[in-house]
C-alpha atoms as a PDB file:
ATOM      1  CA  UNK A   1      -3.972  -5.985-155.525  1.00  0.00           C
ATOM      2  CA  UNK A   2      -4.796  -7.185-151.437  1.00  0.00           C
ATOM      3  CA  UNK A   3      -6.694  -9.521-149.899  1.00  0.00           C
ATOM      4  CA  UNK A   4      -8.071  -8.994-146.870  1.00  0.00           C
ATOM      5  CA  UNK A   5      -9.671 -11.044-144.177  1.00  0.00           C
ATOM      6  CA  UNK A   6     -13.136 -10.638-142.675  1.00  0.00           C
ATOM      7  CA  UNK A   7     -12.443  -9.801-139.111  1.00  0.00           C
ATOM      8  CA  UNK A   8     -16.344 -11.333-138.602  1.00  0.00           C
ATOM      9  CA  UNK A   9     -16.908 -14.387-141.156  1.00  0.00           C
ATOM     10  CA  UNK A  10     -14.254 -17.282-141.931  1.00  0.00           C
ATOM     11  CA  UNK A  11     -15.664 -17.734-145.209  1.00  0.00           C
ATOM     12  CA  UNK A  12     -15.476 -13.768-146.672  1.00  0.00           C
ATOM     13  CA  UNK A  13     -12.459 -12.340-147.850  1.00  0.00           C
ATOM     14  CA  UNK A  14     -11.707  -8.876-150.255  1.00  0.00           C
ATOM     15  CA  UNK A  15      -9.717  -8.187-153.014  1.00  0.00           C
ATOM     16  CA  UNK A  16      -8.765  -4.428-153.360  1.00  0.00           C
ATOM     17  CA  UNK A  17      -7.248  -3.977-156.688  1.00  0.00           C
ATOM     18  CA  UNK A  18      -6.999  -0.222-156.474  1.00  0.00           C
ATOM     19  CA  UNK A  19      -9.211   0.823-159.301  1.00  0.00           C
ATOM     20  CA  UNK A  20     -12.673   1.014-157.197  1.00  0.00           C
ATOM     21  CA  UNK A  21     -13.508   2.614-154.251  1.00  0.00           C
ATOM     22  CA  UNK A  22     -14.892  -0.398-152.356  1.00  0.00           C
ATOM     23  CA  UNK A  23     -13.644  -3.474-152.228  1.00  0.00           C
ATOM     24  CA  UNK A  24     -14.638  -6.501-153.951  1.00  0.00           C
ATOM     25  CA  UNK A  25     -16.353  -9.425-151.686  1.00  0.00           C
ATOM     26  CA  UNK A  26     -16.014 -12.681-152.320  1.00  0.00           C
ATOM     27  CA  UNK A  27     -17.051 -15.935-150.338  1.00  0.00           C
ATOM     28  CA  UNK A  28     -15.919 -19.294-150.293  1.00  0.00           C
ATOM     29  CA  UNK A  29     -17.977 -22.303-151.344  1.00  0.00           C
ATOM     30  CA  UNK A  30     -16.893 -26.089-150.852  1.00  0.00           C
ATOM     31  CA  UNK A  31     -18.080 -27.807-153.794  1.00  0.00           C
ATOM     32  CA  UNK A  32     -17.377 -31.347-152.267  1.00  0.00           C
ATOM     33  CA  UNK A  33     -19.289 -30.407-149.289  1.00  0.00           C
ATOM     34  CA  UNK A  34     -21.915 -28.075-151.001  1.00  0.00           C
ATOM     35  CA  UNK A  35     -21.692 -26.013-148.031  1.00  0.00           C
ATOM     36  CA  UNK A  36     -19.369 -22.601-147.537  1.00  0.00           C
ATOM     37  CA  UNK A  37     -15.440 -22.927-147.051  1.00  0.00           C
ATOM     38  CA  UNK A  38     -12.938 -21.445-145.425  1.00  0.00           C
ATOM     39  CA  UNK A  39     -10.736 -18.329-146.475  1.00  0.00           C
ATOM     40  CA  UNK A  40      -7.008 -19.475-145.304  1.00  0.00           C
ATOM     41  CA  UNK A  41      -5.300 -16.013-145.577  1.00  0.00           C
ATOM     42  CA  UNK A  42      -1.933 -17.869-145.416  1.00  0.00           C
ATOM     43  CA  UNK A  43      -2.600 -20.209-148.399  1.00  0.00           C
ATOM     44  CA  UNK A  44      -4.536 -16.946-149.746  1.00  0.00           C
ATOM     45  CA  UNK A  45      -7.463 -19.305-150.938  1.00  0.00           C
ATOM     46  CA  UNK A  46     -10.232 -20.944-150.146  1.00  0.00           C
ATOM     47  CA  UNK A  47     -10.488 -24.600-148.324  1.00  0.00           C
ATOM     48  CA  UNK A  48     -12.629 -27.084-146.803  1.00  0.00           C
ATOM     49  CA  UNK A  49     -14.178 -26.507-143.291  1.00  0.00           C
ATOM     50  CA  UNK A  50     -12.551 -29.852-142.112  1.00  0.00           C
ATOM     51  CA  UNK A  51      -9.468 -28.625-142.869  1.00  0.00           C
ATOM     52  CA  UNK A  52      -9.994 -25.246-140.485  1.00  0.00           C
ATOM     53  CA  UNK A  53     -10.413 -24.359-136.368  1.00  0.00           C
ATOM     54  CA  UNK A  54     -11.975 -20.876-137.807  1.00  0.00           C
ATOM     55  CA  UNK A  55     -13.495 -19.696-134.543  1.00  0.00           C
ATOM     56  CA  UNK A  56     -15.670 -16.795-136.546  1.00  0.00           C
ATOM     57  CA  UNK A  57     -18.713 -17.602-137.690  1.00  0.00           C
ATOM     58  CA  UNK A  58     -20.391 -18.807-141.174  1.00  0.00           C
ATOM     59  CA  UNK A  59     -22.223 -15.739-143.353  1.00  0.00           C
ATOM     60  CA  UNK A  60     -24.755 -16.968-145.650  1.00  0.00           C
ATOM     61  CA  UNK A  61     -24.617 -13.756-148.745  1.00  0.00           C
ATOM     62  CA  UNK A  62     -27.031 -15.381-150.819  1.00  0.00           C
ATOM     63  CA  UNK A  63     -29.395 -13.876-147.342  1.00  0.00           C
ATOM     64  CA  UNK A  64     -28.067 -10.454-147.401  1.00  0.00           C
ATOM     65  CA  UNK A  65     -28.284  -7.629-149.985  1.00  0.00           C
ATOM     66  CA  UNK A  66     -26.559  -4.640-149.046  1.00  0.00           C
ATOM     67  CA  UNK A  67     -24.691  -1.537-150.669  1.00  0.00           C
ATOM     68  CA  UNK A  68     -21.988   1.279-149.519  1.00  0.00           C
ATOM     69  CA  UNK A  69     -22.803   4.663-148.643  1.00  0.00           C
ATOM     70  CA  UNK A  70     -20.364   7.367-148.153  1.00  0.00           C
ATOM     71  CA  UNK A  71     -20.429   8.941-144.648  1.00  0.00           C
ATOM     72  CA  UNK A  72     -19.504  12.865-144.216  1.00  0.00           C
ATOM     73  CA  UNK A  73     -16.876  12.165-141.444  1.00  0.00           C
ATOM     74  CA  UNK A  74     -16.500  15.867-141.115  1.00  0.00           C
ATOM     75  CA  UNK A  75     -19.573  16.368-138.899  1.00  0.00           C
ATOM     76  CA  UNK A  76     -18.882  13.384-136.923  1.00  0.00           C
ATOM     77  CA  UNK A  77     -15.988  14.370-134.537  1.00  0.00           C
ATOM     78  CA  UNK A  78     -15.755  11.186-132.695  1.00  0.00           C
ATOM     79  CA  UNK A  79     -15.065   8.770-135.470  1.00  0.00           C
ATOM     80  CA  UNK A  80     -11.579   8.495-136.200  1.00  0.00           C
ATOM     81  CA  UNK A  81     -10.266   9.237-139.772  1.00  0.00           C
ATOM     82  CA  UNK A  82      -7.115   7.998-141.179  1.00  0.00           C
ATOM     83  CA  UNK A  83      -4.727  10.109-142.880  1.00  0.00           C
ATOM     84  CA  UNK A  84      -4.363   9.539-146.935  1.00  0.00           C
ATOM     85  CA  UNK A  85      -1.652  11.003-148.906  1.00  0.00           C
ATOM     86  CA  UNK A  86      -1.492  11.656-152.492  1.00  0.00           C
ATOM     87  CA  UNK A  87       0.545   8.483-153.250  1.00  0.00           C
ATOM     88  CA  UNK A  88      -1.502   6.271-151.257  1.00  0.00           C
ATOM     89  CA  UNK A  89      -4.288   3.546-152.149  1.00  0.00           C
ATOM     90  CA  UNK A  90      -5.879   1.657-149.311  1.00  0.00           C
ATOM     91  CA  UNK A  91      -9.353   0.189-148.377  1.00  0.00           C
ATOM     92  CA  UNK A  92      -9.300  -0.876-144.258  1.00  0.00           C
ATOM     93  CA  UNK A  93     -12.076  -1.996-141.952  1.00  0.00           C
ATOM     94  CA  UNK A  94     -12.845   0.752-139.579  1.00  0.00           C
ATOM     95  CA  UNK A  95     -11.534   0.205-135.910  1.00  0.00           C
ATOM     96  CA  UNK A  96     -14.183   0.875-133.900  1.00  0.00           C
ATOM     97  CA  UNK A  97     -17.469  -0.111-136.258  1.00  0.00           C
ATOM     98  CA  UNK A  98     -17.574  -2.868-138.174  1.00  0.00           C
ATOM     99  CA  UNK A  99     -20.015  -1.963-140.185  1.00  0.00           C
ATOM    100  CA  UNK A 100     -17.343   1.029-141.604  1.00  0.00           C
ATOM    101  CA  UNK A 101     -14.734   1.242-143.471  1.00  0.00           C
ATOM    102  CA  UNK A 102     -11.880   3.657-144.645  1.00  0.00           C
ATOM    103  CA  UNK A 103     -10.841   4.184-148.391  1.00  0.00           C
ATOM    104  CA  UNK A 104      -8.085   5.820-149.499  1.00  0.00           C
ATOM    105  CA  UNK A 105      -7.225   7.274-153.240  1.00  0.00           C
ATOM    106  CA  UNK A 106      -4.558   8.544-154.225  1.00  0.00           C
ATOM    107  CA  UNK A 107      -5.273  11.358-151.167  1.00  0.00           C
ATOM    108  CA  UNK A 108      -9.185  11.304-151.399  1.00  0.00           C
ATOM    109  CA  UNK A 109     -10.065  10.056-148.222  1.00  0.00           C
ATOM    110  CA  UNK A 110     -13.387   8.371-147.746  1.00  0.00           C
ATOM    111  CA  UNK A 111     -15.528   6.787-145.053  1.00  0.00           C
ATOM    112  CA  UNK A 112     -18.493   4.493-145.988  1.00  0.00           C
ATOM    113  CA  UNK A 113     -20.433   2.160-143.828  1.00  0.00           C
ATOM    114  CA  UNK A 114     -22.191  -0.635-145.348  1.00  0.00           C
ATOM    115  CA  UNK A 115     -25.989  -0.806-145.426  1.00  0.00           C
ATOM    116  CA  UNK A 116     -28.407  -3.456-145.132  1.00  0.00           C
ATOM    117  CA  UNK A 117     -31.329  -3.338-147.169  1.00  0.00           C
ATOM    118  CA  UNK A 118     -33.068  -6.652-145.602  1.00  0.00           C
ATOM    119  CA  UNK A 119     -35.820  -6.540-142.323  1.00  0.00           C
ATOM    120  CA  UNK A 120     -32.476  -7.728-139.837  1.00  0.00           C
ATOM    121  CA  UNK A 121     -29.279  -5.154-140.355  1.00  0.00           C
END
């Protein structure tokens, strides 16, 4: 399995074990503090915001409900594609968009962009 960073929010981080598509999102929450954490990526775990200079900012899930939906890349010339061979896994945030992201299995390439389904996207 990977863990990944949020490029966006200090306190979400992935796992990718390579048996889904998507990955799985987790957040961190500071039980001390009752208020979210941090994800270190070096410690790989979660940690108090005192102990932190995160410069990204704070995500609140329990706000947000959202899903993936696979985009047909093939009509959309100007987003790039990665290439995926048939002995690689990988899930990777998409370059350009941040609300995309590229998934690779096993050589089935994928892109999916994730979706709000509240009033603010």
């Amino acid at each position: 399995f990977q863990l990944h960073t949020s490029r966006q929010y200090c306190n979400i981080y992935y796992l990718c074990d390579g048996t889904q598509t998507t990955p799985i999102t987790f957040r961190c929450f500071d039980r001390q503090t009752q208020e979210d954490g941090i994800y270190d990526p070096f410690a790989e775990r979660c940690d108090s915001r005192r102990n932190s200079n995160c410069q990204n900012s704070i995500i609140n899930l329990s706000q947000l409900q959202y899903r993936s939906l696979v985009i047909d890349h093939t009509h959309l010339s100007e987003l790039s594609i990665l290439p995926c061979k048939y002995d690689q896994s990988y899930i990777i945030e998409h370059e350009q968009y941040c609300n995309l992201y590229h998934v690779c299995k096993q050589g089935a390439y994928q892109l999916y962009a994730c979706i709000s389904e509240n009033d603010n996207n």
